[in-house]
N, C-alpha and C. Protein backbone atom coordinates (compact mmCIF):
# COMPACT_ATOMS: atom_id res chain seq x y z
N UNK A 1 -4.06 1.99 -36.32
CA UNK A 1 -3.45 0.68 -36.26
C UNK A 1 -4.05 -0.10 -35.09
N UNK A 2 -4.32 -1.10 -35.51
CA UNK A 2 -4.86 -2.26 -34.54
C UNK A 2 -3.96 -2.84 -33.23
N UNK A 3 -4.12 -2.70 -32.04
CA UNK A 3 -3.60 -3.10 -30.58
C UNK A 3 -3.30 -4.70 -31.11
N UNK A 4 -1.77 -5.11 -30.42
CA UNK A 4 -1.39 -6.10 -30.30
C UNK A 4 -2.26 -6.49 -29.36
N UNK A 5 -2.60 -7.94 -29.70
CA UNK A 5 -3.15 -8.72 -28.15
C UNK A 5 -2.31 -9.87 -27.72
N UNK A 6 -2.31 -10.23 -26.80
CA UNK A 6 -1.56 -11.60 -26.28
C UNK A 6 -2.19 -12.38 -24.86
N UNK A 7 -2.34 -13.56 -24.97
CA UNK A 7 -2.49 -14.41 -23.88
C UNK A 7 -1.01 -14.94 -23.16
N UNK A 8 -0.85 -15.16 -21.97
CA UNK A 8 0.25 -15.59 -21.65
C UNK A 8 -0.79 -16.48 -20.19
N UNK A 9 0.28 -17.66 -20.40
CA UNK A 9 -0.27 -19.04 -19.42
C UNK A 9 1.19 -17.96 -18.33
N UNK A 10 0.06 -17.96 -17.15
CA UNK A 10 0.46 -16.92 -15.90
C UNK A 10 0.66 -17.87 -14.47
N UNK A 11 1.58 -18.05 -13.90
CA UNK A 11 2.30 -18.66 -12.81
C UNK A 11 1.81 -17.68 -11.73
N UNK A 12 1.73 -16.82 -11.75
CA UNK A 12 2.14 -15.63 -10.69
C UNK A 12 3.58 -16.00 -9.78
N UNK A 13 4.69 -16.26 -10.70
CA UNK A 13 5.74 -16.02 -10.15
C UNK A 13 6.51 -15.24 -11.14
N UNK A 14 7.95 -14.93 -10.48
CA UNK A 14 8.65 -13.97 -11.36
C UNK A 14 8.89 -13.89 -12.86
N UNK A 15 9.11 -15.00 -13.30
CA UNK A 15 9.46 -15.41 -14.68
C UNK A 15 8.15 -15.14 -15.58
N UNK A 16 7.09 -15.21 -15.28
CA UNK A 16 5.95 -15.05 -15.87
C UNK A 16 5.34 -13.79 -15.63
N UNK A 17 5.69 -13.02 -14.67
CA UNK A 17 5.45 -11.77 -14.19
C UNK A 17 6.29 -11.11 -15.54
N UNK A 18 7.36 -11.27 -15.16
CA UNK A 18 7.97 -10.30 -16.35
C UNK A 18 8.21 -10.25 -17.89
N UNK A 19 7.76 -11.91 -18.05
CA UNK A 19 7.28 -11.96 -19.11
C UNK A 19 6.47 -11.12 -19.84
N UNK A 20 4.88 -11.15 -18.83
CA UNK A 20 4.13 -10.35 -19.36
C UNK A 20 4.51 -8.29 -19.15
N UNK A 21 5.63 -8.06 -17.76
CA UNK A 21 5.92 -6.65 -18.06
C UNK A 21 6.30 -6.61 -19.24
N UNK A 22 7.49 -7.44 -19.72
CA UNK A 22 7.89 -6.87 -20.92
C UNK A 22 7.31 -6.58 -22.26
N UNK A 23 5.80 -8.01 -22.42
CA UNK A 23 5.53 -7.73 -23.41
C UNK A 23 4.37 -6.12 -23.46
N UNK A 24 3.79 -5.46 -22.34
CA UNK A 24 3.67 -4.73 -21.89
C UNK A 24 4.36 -3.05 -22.33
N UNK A 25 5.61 -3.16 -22.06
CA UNK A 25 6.32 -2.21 -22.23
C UNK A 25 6.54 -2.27 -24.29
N UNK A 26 6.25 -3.29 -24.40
CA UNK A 26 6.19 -3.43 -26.35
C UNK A 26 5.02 -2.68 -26.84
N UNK A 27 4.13 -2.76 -25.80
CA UNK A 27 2.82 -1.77 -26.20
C UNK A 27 1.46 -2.96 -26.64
N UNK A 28 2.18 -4.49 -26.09
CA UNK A 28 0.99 -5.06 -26.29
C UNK A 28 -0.15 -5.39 -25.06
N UNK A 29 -1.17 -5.28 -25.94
CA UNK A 29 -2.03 -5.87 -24.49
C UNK A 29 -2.21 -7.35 -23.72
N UNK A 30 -2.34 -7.64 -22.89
CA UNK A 30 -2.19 -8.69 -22.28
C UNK A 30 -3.05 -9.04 -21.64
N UNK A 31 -3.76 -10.90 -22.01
CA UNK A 31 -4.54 -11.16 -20.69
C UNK A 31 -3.67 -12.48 -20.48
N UNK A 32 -3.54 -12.28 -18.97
CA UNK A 32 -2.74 -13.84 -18.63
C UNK A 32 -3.87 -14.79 -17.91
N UNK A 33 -3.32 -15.91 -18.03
CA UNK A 33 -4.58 -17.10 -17.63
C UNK A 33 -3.84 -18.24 -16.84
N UNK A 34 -4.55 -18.49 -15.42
CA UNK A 34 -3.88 -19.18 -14.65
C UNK A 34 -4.64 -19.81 -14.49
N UNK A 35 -4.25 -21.83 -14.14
CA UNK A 35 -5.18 -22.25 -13.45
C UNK A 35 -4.55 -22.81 -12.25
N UNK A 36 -5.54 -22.73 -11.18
CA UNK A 36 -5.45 -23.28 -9.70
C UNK A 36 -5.73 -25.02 -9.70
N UNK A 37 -4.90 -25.43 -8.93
CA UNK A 37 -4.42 -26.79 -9.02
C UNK A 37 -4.13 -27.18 -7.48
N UNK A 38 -4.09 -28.50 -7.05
CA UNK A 38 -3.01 -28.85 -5.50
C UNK A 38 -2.14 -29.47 -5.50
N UNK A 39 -1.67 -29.99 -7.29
CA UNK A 39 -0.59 -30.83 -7.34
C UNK A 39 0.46 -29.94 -6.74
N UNK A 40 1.26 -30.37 -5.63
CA UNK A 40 2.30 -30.23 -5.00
C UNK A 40 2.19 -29.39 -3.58
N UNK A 41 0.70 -29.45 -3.00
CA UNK A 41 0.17 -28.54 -2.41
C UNK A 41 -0.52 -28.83 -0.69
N UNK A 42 0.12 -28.84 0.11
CA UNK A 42 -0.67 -29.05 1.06
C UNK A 42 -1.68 -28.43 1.86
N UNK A 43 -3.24 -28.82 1.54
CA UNK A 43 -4.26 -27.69 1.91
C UNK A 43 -4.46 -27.69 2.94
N UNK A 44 -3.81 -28.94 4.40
CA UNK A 44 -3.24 -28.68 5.52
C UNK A 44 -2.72 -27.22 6.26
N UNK A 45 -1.52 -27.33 4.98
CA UNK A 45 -0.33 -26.24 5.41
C UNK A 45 -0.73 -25.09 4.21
N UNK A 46 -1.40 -23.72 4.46
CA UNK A 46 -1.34 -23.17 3.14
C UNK A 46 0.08 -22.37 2.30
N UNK A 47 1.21 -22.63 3.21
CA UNK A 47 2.81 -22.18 2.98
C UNK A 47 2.83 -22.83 1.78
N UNK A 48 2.35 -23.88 1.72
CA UNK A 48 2.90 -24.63 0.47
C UNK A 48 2.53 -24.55 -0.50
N UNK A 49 1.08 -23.65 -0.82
CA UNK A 49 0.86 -23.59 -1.46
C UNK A 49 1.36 -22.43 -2.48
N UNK A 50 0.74 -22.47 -3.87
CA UNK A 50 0.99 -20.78 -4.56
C UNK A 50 0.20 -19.84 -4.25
N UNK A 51 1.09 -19.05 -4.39
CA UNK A 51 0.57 -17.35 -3.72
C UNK A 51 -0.33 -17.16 -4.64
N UNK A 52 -1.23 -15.92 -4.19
CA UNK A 52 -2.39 -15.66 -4.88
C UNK A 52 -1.46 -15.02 -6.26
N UNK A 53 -2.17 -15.40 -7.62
CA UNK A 53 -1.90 -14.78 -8.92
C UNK A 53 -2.44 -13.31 -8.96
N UNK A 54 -3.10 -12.57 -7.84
CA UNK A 54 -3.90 -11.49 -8.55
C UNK A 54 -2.78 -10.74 -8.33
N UNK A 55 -2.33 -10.63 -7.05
CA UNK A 55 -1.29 -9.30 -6.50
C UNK A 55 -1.02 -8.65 -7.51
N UNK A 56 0.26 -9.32 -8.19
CA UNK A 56 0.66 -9.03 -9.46
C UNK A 56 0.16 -7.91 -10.53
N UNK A 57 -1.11 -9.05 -10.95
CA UNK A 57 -1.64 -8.17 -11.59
C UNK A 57 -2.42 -7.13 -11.51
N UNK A 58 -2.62 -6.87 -10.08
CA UNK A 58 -3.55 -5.52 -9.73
C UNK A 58 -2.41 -4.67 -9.29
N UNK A 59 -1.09 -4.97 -9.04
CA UNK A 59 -0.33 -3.83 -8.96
C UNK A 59 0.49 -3.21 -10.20
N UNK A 60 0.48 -4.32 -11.45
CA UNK A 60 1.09 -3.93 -12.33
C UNK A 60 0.15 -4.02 -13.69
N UNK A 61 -1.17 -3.85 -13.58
CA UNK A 61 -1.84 -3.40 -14.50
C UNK A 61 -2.34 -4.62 -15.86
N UNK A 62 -2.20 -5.91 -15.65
CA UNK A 62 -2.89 -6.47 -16.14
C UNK A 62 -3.75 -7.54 -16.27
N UNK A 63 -4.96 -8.02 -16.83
CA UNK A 63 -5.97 -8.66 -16.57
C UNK A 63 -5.57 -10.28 -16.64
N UNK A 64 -6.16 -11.41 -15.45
CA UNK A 64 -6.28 -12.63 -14.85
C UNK A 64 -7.30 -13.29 -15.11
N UNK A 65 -7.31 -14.09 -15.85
CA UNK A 65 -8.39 -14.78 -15.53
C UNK A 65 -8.30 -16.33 -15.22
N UNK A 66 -8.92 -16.91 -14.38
CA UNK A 66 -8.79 -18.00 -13.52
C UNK A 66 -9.75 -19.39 -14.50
């Protein structure tokens, strides 16, 4: 039988994190896809900005692409 695949548009925050655990734990495979942006972002201050997207997925096993 043929592997589920799935794309998921990836935040690297919680809601999208576990999005993709769960679909994960269904037994599908996953690539999530983020893009980097500064709307709302001060490249002044980097607090403000979003956290890196990889963490995530290098601690919980699935592939990013930017």
């Amino acid at each position: 039988m043929k592997k589920t695949k799935a794309v998921a548009l990836y935040s690297g925050g919680l809601d999208s994190t576990l999005a993709i655990l769960a679909m994960q734990i269904q037994g599908v495979e996953v690539t999530a896809i983020t893009f980097m942006n500064h709307f709302g972002c001060d490249i002044s201050d980097k607090s403000s900005c979003s956290k890196d997207p990889f963490a995530a997925s290098i601690k919980f096993g699935f592939k990013v692409k930017l």
